[in-house]
Protein backbone atom coordinates (compact mmCIF):
# COMPACT_ATOMS: atom_id res chain seq x y z
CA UNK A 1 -11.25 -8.13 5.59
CA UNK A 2 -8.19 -8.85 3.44
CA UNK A 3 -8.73 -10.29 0.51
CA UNK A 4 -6.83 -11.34 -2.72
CA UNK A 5 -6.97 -8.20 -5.57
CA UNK A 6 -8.40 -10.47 -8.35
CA UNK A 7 -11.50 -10.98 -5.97
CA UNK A 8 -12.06 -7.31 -5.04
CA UNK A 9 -14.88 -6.15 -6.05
CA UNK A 10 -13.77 -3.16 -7.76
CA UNK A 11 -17.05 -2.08 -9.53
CA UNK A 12 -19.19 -2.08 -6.22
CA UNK A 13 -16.10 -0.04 -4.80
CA UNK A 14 -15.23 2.07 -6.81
CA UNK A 15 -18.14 2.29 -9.23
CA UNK A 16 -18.71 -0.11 -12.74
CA UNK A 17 -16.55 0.93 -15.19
CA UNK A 18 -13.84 -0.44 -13.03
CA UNK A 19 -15.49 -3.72 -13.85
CA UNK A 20 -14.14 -3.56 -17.72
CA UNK A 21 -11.80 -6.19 -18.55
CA UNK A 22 -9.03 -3.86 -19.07
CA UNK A 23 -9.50 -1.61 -16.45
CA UNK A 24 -9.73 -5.12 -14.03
CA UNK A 25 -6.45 -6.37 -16.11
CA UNK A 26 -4.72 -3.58 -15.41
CA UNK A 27 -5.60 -2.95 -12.02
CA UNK A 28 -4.31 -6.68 -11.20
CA UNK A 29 -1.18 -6.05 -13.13
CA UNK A 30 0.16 -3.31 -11.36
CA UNK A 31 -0.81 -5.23 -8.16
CA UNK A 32 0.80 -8.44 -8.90
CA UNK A 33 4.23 -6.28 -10.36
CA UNK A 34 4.38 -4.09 -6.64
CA UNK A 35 3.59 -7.36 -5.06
CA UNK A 36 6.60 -9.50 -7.01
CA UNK A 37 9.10 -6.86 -5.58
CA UNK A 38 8.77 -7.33 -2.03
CA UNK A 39 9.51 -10.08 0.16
CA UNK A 40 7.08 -12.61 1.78
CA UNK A 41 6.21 -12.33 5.27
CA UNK A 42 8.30 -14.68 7.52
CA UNK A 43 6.62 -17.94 8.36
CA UNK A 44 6.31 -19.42 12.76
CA UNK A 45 6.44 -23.35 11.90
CA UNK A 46 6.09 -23.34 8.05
CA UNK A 47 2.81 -21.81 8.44
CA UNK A 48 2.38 -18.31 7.63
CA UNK A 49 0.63 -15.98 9.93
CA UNK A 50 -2.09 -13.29 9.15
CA UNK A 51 -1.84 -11.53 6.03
CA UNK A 52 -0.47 -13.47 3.01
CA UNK A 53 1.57 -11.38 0.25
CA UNK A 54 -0.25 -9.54 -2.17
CA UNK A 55 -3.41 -9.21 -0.44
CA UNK A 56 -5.27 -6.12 -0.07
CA UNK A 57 -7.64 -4.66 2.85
CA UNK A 58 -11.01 -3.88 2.31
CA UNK A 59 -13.84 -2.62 4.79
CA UNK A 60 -17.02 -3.40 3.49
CA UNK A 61 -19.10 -1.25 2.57
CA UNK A 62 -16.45 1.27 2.56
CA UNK A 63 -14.82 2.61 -0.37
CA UNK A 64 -11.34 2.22 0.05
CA UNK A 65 -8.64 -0.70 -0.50
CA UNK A 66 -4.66 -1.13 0.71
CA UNK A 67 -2.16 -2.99 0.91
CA UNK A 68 0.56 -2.83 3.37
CA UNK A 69 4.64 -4.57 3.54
CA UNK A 70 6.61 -4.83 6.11
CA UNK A 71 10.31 -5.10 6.77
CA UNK A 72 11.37 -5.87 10.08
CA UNK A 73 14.52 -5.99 11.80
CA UNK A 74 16.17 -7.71 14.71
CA UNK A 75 15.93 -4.30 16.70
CA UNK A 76 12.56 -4.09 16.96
CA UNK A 77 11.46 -1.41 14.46
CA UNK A 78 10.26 -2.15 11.31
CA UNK A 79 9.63 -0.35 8.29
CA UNK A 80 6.07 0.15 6.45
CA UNK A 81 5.07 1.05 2.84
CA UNK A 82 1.21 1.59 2.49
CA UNK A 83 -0.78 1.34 -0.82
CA UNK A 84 -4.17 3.43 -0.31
CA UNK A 85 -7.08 3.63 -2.80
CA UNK A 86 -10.39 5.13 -2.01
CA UNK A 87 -12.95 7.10 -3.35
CA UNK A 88 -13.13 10.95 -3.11
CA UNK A 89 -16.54 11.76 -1.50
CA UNK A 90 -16.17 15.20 -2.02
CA UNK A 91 -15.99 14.54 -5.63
CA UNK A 92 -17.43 12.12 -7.45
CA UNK A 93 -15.96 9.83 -9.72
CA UNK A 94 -12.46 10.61 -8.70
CA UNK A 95 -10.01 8.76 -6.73
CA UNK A 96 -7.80 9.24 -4.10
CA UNK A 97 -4.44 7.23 -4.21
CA UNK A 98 -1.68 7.19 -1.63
CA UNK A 99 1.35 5.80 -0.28
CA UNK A 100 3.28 6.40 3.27
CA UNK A 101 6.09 4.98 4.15
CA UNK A 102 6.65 4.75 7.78
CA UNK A 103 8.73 3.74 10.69
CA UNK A 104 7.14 1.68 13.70
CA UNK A 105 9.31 1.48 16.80
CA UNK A 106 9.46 1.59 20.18
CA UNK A 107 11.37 4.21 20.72
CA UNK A 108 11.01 6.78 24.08
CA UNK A 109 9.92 9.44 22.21
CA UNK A 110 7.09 9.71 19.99
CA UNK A 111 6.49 6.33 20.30
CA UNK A 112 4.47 4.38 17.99
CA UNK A 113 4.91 5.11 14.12
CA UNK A 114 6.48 8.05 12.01
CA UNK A 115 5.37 9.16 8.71
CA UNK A 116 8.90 9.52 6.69
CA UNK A 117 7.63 10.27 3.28
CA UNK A 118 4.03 10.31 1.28
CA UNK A 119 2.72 11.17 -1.66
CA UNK A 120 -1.02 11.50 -2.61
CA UNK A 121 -2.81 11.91 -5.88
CA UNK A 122 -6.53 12.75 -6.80
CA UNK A 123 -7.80 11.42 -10.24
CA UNK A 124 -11.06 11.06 -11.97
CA UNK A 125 -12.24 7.79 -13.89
CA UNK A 126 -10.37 4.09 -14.05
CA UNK A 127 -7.62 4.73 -16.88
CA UNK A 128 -6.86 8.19 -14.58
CA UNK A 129 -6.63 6.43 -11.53
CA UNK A 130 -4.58 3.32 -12.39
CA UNK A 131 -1.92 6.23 -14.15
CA UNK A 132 -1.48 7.88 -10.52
CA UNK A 133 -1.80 4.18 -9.23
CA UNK A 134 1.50 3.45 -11.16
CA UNK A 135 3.07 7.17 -10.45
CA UNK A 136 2.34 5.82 -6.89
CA UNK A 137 3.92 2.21 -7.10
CA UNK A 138 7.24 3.93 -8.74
CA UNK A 139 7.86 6.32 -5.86
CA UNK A 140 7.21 3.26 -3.35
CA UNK A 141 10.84 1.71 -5.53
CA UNK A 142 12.17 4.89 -5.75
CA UNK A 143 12.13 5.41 -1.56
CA UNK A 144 12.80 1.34 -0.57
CA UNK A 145 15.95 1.97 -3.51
CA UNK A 146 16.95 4.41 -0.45
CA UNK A 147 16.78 1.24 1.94
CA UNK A 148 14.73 -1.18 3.47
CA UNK A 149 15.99 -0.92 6.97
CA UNK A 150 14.17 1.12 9.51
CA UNK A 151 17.77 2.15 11.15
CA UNK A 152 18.46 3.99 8.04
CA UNK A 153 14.90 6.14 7.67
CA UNK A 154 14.92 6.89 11.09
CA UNK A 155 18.47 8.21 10.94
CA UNK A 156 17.31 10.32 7.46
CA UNK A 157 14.62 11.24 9.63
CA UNK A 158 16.66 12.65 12.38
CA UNK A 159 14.58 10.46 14.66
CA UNK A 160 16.17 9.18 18.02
């Protein structure tokens, strides 16, 4: 289900101290900032389709959140950067937080989507977490400073 971060439910997700003002304040901060710095999905007929910007996936009653953008280009690939949060189950009270960026295409071999870069972090408790969570957000900048065009990750890629 997407959903808008200020109405996650980050304490049933991720346990209650992530209900603390802070800890929510935060968490919505850093959100709304990676958010502000990438464009809006283009509308069909002034209406926009699917997923609205700065929304965030959740599958209840699993334990994880993202958050996904997309820059597309008249050739037909497009480029992905993916937020991930979840919790470690193999050990409690810690976090897992990720980011991919990836190329989607359509090309003859390998079709489908490449991993081009990631970066993962582990962390234990809210104030831990939301540190990698902003570690996390600043490579995401660092890599689309690279580019935001698929042509150019797939050529740093070596893909064909």
């Amino acid at each position: 289900m997407w959903i808008w971060p200020r109405a996650l439910p980050l304490g049933e997700i991720f346990g209650a101290d992530w209900d603390l003002g802070d800890t929510r304040a935060r968490f919505l901060t850093l959100t709304g900032q990676w958010h502000s710095r990438h464009p809006s999905p283009a509308a069909v007929n002034g209406h926009a389709v699917g997923l609205q910007p700065g929304q965030w996936m959740w599958h209840p009653p699993g334990h994880s959140i993202y958050a996904c953008h997309t820059y597309e280009m008249p050739e037909e690939d497009w480029l992905e950067v993916t937020i991930r949060m979840e919790i470690a189950d193999y050990s409690p009270g810690h976090c897992r937080i990720s980011a991919t960026l990836a190329v989607a295409c359509r090309c003859e071999s390998g079709h489908g989507q490449h991993t081009i870069v990631e970066t993962s972090w582990r962390s234990g408790g809210p104030a831990a977490t939301l540190d990698a969570l902003t570690t996390v957000l600043r490579s995401t900048d660092q890599w689309l400073a690279g580019s935001r065009r698929p042509d150019w990750w797939r050529r740093q890629a070596g893909l064909t």
